[in-house]
PDB file of N, CA and C in Angstrom:
ATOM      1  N   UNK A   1     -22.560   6.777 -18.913  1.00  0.00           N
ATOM      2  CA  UNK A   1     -21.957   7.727 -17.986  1.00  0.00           C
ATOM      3  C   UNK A   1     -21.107   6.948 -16.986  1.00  0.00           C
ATOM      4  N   UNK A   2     -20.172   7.499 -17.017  1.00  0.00           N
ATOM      5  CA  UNK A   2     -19.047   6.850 -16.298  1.00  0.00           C
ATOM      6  C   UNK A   2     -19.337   6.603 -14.701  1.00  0.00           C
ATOM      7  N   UNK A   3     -19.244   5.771 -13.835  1.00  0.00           N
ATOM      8  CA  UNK A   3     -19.550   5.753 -12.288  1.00  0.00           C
ATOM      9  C   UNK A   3     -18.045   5.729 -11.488  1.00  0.00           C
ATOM     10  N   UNK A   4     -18.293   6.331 -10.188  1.00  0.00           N
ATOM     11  CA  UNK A   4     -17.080   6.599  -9.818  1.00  0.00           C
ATOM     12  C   UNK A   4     -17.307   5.990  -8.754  1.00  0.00           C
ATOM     13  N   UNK A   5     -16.144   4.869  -8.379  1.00  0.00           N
ATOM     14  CA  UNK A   5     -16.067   3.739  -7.589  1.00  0.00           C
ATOM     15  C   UNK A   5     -14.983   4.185  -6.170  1.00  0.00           C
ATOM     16  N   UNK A   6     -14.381   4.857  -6.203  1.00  0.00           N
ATOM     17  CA  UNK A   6     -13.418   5.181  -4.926  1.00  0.00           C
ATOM     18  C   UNK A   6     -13.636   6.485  -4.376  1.00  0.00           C
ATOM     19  N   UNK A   7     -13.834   7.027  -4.046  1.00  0.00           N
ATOM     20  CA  UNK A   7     -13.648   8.474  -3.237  1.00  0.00           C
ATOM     21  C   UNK A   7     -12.218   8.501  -1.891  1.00  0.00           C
ATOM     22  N   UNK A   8     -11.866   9.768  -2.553  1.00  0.00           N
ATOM     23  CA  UNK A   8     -10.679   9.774  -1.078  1.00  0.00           C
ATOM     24  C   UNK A   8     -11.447  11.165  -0.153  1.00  0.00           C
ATOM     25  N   UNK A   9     -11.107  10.557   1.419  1.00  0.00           N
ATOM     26  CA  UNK A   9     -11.841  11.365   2.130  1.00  0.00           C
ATOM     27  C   UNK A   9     -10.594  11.600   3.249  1.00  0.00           C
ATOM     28  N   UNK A  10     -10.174  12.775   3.405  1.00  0.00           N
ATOM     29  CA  UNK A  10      -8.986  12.676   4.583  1.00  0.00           C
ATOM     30  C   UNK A  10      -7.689  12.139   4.337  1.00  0.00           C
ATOM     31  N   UNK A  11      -7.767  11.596   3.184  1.00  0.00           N
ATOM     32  CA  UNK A  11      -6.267  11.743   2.511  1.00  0.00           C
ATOM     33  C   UNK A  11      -6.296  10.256   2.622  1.00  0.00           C
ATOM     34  N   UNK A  12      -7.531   9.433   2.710  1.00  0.00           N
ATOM     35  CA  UNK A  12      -7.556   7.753   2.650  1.00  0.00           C
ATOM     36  C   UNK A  12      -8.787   7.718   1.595  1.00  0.00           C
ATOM     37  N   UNK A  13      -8.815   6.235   0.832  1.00  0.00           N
ATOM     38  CA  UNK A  13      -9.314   6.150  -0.154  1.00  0.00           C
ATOM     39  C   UNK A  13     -10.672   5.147   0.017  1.00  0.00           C
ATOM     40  N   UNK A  14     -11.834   5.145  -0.183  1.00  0.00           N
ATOM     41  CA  UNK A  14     -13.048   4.398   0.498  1.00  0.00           C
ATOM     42  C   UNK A  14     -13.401   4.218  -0.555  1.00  0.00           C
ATOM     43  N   UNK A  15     -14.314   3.087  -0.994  1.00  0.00           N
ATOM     44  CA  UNK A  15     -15.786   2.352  -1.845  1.00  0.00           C
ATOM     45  C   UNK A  15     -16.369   3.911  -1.495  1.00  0.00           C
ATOM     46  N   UNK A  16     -16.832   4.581  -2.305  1.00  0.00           N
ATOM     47  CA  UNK A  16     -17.508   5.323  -2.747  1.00  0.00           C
ATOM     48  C   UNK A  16     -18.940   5.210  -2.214  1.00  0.00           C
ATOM     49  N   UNK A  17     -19.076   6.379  -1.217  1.00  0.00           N
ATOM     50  CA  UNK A  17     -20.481   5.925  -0.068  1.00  0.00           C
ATOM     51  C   UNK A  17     -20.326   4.777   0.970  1.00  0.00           C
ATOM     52  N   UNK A  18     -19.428   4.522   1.321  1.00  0.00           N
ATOM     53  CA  UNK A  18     -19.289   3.214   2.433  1.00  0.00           C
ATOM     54  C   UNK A  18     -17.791   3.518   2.818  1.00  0.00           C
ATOM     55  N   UNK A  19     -17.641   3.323   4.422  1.00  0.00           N
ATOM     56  CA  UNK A  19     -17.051   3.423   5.309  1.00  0.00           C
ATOM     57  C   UNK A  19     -15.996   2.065   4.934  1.00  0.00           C
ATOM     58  N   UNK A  20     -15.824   1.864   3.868  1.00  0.00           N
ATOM     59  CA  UNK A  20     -15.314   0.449   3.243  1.00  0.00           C
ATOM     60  C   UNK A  20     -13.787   0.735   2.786  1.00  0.00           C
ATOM     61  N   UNK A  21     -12.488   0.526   3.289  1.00  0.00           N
ATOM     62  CA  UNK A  21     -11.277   1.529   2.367  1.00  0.00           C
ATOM     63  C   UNK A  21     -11.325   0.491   1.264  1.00  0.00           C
ATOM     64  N   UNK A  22     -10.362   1.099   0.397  1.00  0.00           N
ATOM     65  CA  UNK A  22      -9.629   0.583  -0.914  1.00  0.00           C
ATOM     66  C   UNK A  22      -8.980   0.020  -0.501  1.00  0.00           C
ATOM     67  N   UNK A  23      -8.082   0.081   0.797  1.00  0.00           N
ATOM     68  CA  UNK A  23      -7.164  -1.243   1.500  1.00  0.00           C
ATOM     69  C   UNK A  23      -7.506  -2.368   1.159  1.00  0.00           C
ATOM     70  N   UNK A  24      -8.565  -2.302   2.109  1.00  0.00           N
ATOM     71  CA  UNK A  24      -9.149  -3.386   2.526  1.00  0.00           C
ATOM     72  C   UNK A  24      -9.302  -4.556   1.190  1.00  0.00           C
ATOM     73  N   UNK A  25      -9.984  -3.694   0.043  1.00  0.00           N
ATOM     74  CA  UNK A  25      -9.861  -4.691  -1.122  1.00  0.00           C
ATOM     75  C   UNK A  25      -9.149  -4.732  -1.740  1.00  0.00           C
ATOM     76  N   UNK A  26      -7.925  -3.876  -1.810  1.00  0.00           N
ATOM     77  CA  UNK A  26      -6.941  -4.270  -2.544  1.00  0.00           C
ATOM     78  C   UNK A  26      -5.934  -5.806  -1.856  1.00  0.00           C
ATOM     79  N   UNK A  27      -5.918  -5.136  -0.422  1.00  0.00           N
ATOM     80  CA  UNK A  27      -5.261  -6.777   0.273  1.00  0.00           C
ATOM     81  C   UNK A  27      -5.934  -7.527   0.495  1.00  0.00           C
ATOM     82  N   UNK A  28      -7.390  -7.779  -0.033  1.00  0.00           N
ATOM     83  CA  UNK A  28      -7.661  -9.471  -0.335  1.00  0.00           C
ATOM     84  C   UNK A  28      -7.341  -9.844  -1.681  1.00  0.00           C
ATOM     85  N   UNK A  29      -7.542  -8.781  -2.550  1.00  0.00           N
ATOM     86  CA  UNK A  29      -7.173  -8.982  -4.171  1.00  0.00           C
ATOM     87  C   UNK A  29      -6.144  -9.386  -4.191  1.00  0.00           C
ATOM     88  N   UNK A  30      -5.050  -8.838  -3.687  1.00  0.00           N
ATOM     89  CA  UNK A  30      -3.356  -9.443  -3.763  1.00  0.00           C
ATOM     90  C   UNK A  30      -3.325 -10.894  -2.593  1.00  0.00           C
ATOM     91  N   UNK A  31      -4.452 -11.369  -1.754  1.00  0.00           N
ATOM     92  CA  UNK A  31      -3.892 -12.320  -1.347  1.00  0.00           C
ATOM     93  C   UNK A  31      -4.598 -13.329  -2.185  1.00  0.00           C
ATOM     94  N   UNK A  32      -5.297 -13.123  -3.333  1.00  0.00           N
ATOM     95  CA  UNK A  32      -5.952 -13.923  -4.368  1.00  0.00           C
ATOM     96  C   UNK A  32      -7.110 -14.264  -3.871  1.00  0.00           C
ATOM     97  N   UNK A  33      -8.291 -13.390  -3.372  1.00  0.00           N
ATOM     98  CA  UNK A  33      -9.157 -13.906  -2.745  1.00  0.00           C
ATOM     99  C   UNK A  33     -10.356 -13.163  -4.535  1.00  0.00           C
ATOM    100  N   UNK A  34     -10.770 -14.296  -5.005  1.00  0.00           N
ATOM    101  CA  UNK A  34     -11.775 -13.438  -5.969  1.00  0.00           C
ATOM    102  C   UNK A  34     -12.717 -12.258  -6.035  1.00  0.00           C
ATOM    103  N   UNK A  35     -13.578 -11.431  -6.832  1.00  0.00           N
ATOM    104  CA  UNK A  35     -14.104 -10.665  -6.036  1.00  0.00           C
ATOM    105  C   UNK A  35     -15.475 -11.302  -5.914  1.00  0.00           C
ATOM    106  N   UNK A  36     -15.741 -12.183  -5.969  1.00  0.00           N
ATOM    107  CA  UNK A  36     -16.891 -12.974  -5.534  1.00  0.00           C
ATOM    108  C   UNK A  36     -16.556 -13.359  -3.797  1.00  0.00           C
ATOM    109  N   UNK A  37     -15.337 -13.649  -3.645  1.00  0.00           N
ATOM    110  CA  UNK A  37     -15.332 -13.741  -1.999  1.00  0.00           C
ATOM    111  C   UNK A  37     -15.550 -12.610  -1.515  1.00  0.00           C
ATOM    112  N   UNK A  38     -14.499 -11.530  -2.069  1.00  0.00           N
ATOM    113  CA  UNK A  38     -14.251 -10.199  -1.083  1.00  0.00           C
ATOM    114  C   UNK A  38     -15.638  -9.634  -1.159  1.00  0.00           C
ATOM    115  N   UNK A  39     -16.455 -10.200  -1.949  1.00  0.00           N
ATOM    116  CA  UNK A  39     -18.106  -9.200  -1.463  1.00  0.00           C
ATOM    117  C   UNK A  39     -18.398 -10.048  -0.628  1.00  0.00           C
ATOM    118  N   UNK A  40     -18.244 -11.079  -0.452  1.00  0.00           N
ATOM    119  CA  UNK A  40     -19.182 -11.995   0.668  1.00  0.00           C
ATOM    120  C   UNK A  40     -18.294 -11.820   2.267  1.00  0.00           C
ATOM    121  N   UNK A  41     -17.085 -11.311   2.064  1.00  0.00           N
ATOM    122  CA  UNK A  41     -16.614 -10.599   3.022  1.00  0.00           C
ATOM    123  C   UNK A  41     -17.316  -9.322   3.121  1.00  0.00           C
ATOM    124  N   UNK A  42     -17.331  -8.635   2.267  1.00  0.00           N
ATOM    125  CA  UNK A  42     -17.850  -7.424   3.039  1.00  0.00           C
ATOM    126  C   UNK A  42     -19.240  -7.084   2.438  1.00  0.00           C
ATOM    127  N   UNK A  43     -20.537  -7.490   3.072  1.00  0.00           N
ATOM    128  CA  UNK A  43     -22.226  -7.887   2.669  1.00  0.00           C
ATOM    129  C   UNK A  43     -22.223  -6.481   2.431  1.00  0.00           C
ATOM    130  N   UNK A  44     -21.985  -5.273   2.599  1.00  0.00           N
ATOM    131  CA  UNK A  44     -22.351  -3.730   2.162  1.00  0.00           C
ATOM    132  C   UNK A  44     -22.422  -3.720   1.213  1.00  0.00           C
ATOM    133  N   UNK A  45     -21.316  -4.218   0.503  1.00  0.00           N
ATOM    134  CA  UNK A  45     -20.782  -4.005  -1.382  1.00  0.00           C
ATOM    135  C   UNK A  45     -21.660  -4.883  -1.712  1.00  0.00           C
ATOM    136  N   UNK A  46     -21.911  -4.317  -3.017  1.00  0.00           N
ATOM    137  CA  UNK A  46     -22.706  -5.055  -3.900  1.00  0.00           C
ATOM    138  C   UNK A  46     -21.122  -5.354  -4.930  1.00  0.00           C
ATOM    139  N   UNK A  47     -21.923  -6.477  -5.965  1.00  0.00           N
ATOM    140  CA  UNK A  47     -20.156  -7.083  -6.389  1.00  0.00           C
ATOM    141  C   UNK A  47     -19.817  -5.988  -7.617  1.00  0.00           C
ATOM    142  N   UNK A  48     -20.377  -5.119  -8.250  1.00  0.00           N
ATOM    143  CA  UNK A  48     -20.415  -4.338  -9.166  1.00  0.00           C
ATOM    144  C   UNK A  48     -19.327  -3.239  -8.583  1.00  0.00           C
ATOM    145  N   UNK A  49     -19.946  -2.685  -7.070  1.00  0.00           N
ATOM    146  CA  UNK A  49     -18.080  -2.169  -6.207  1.00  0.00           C
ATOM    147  C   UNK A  49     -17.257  -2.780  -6.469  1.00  0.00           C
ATOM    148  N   UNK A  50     -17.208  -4.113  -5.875  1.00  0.00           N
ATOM    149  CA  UNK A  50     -16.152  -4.747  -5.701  1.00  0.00           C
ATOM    150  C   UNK A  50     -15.061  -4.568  -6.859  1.00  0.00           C
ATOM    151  N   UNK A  51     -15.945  -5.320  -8.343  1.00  0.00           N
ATOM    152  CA  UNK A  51     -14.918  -5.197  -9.232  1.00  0.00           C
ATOM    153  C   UNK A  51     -14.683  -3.506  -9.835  1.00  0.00           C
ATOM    154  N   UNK A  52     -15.675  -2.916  -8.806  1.00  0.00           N
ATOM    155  CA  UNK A  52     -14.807  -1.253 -10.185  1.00  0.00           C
ATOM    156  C   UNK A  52     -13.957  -0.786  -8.699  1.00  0.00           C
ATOM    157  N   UNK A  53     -13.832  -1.359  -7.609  1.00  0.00           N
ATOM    158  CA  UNK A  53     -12.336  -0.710  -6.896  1.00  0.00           C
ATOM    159  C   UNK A  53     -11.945  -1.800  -7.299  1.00  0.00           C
ATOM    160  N   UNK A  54     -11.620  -3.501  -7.629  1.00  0.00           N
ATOM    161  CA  UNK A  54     -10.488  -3.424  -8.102  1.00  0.00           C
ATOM    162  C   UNK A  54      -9.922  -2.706  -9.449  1.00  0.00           C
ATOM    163  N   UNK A  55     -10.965  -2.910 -10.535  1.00  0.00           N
ATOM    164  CA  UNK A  55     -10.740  -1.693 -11.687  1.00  0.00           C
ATOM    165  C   UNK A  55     -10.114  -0.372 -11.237  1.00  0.00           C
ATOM    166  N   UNK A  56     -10.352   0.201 -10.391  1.00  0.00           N
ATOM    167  CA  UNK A  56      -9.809   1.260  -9.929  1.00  0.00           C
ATOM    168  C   UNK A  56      -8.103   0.806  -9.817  1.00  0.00           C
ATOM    169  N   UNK A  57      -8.102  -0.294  -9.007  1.00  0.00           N
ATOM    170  CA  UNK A  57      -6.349  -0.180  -8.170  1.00  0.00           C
ATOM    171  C   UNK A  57      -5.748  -0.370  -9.808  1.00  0.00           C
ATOM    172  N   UNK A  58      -6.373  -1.258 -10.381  1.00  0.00           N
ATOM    173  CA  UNK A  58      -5.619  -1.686 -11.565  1.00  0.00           C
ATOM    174  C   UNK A  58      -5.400  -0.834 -12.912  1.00  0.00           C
ATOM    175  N   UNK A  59      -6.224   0.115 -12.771  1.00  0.00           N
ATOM    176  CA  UNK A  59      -6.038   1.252 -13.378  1.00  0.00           C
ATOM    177  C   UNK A  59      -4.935   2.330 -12.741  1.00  0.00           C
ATOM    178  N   UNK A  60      -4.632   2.478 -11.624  1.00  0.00           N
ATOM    179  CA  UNK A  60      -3.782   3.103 -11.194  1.00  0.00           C
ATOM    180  C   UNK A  60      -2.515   2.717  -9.855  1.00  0.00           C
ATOM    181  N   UNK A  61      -2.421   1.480 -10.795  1.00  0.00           N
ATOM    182  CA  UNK A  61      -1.926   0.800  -9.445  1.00  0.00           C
ATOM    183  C   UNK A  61      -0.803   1.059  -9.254  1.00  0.00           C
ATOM    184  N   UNK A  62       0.463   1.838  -9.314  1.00  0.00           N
ATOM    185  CA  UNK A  62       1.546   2.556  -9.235  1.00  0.00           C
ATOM    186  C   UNK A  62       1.516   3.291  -7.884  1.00  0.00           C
ATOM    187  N   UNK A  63       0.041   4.398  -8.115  1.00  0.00           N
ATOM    188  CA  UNK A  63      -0.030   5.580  -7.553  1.00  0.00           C
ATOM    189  C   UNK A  63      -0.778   4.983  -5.722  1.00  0.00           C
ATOM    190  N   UNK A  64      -1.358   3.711  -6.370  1.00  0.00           N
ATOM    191  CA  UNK A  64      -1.989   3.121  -4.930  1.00  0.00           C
ATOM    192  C   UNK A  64      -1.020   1.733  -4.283  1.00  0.00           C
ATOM    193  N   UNK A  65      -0.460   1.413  -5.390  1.00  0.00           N
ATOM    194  CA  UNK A  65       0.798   0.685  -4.298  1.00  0.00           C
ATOM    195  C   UNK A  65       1.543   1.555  -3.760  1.00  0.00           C
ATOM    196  N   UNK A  66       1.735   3.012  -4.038  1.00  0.00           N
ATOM    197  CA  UNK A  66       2.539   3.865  -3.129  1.00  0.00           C
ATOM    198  C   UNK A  66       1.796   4.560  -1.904  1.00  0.00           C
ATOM    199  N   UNK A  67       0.611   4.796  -2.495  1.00  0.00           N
ATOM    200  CA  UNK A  67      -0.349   4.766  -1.056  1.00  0.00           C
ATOM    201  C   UNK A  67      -0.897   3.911  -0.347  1.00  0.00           C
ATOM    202  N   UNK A  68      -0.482   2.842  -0.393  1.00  0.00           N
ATOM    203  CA  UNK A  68      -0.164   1.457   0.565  1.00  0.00           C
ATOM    204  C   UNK A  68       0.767   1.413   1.542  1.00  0.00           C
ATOM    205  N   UNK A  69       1.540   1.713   0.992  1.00  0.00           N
ATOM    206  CA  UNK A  69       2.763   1.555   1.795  1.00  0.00           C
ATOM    207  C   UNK A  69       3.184   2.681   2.786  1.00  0.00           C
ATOM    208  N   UNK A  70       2.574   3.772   2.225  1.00  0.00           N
ATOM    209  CA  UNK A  70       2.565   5.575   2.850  1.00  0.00           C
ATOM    210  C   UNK A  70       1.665   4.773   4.256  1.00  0.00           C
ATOM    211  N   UNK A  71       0.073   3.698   3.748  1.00  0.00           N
ATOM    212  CA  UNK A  71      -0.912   3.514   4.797  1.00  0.00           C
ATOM    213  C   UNK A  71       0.147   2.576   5.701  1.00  0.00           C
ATOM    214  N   UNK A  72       0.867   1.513   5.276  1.00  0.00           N
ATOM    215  CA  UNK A  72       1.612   0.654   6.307  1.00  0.00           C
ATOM    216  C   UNK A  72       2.548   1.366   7.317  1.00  0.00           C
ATOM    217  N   UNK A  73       3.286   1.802   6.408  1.00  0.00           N
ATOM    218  CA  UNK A  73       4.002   2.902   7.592  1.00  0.00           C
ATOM    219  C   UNK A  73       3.363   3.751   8.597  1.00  0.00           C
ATOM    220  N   UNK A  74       2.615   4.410   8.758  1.00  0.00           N
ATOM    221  CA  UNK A  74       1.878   4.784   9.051  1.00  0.00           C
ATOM    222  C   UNK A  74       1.243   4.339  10.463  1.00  0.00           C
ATOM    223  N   UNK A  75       0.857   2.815   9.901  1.00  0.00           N
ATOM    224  CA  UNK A  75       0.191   1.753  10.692  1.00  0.00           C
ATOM    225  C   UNK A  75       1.806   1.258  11.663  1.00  0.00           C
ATOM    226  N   UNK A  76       2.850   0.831  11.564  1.00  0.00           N
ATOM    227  CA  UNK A  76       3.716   1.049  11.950  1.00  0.00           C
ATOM    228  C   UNK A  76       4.103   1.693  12.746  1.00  0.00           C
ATOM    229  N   UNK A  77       4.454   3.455  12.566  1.00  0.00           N
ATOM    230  CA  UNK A  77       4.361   4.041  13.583  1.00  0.00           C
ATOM    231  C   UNK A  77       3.486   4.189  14.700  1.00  0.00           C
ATOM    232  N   UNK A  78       2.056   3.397  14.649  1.00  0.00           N
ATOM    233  CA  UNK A  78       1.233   4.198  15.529  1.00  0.00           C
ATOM    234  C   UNK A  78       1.440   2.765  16.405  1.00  0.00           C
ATOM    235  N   UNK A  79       1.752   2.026  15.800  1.00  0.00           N
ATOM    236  CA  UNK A  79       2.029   0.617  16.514  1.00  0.00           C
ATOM    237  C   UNK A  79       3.517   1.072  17.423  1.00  0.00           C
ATOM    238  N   UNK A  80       4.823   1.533  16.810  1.00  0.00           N
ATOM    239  CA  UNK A  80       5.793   1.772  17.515  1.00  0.00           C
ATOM    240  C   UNK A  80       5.380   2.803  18.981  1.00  0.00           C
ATOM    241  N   UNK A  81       4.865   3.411  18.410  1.00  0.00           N
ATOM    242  CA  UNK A  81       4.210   4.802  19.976  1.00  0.00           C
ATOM    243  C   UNK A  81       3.289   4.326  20.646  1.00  0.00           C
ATOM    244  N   UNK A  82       2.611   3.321  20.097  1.00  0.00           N
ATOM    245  CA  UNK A  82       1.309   2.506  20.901  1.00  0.00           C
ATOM    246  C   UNK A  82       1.294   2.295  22.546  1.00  0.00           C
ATOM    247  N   UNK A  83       1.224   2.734  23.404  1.00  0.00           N
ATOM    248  CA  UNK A  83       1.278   2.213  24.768  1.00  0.00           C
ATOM    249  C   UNK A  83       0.878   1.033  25.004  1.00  0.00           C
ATOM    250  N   UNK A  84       2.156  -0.622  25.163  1.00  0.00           N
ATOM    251  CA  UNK A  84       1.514  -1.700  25.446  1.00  0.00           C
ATOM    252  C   UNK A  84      -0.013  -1.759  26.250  1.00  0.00           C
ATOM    253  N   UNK A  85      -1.002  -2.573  26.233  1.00  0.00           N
ATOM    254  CA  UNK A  85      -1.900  -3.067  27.191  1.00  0.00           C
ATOM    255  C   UNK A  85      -1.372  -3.641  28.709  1.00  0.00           C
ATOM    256  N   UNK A  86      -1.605  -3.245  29.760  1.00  0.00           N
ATOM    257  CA  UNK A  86      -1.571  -3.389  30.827  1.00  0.00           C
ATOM    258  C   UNK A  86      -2.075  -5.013  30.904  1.00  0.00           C
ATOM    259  N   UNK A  87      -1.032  -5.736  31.338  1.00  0.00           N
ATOM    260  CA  UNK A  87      -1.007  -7.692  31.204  1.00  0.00           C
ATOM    261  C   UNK A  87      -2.478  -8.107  31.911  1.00  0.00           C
ATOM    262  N   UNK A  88      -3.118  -7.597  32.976  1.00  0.00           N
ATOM    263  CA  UNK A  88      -4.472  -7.981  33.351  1.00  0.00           C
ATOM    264  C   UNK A  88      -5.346  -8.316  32.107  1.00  0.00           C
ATOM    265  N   UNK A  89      -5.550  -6.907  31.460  1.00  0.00           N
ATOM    266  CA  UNK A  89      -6.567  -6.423  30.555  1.00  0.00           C
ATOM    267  C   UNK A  89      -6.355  -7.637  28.896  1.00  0.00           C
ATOM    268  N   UNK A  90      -4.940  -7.717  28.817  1.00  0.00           N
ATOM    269  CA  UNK A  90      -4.098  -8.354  27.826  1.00  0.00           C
ATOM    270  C   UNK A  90      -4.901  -9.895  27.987  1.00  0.00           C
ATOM    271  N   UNK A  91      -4.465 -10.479  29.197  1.00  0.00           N
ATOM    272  CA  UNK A  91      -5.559 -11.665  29.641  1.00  0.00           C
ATOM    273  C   UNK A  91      -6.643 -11.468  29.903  1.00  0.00           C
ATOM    274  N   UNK A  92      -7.241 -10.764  30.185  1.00  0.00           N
ATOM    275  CA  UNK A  92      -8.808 -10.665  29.938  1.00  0.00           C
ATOM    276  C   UNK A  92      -9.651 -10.890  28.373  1.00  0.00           C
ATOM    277  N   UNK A  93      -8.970  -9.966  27.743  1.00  0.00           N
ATOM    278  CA  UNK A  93      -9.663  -9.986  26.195  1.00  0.00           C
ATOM    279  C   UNK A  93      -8.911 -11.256  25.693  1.00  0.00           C
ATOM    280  N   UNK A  94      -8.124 -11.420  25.772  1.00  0.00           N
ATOM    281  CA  UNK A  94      -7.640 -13.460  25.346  1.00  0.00           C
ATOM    282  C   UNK A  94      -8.521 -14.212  25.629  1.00  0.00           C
ATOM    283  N   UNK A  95      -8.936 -14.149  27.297  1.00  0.00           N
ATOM    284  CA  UNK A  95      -9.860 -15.302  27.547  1.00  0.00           C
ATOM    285  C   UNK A  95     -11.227 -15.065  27.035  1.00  0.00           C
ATOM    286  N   UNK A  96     -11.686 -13.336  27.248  1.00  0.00           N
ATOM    287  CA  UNK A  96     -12.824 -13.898  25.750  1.00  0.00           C
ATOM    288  C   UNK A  96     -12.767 -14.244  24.265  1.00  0.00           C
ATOM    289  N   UNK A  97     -11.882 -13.562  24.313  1.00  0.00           N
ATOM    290  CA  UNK A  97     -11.990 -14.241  22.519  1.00  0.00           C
ATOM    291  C   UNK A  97     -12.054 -15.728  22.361  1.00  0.00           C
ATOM    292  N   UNK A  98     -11.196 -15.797  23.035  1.00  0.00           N
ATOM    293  CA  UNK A  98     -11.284 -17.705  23.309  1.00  0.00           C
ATOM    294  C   UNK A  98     -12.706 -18.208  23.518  1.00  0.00           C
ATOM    295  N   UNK A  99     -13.075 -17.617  24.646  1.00  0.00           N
ATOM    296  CA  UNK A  99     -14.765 -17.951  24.962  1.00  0.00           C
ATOM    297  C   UNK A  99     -15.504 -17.798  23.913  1.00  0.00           C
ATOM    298  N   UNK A 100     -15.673 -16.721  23.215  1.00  0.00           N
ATOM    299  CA  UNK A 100     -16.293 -16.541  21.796  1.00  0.00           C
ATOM    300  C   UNK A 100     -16.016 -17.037  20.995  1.00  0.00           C
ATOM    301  N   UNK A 101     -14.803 -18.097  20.858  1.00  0.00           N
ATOM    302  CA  UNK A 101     -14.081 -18.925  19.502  1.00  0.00           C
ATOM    303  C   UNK A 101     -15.224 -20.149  20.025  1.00  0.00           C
ATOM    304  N   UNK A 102     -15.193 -20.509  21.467  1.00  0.00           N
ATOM    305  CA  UNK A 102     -15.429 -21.690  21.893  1.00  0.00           C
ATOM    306  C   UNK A 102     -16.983 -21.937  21.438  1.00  0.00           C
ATOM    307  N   UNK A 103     -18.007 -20.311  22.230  1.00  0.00           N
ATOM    308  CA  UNK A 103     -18.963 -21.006  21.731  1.00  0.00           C
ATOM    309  C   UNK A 103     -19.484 -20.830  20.607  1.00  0.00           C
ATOM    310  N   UNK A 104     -19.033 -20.223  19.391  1.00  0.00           N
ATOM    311  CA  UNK A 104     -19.202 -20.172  17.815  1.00  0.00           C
ATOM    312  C   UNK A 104     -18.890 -21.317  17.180  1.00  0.00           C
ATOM    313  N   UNK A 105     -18.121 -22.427  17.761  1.00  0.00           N
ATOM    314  CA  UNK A 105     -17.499 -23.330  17.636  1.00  0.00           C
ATOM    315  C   UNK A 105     -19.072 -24.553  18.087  1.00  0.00           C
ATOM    316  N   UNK A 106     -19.395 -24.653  18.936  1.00  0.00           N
ATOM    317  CA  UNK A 106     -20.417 -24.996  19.711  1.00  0.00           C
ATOM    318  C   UNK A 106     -21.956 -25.526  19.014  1.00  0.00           C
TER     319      UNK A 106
END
């Protein structure tokens, strides 16, 4: 019996039961990351997801490189309308992240 690896919910496409998109693994797949990494990126998936959404993109990968790009744009606009961060706040979250690079680093 066939298992069904993607679900679209809201007009975006998820790992099937997990808050996980098809993005997400399709752009480590295209940046050549195996799917032995991209599960150890994301500990939810078990690797049996992993490879049936990439099976999935690669089975229909026409219809989801065009809903890629529908998602970039998208991401784009909300970036163009975005209201910059107020420069305080801008340096504030810099200097923690930094602090948190520093002591992970540590």
């Amino acid at each position: 019996m066939p298992k069904e690896y993607i679900e679209e919910r809201g007009g975006n496409y998820y790992v099937a039961g997990t808050r996980i998109s098809l993005d997400s693994i399709v752009h480590a797949f295209r940046r050549g990351e195996s799917p032995e990494a991209i599960g150890q990126n994301f500990e939810l998936l078990r690797l049996e997801e992993v490879y049936g959404a990439i099976a999935n993109y690669l089975a229909n990968q026409a219809a989801i490189d065009a809903y890629l790009i529908r998602q970039d744009e998208k991401w784009a606009e909300g970036r163009r309308n975005a209201e910059p961060l107020p420069g305080n706040l801008r340096d504030r979250l810099m200097r923690a992240r930094d602090e948190l690079q520093t002591t992970r680093q540590s």
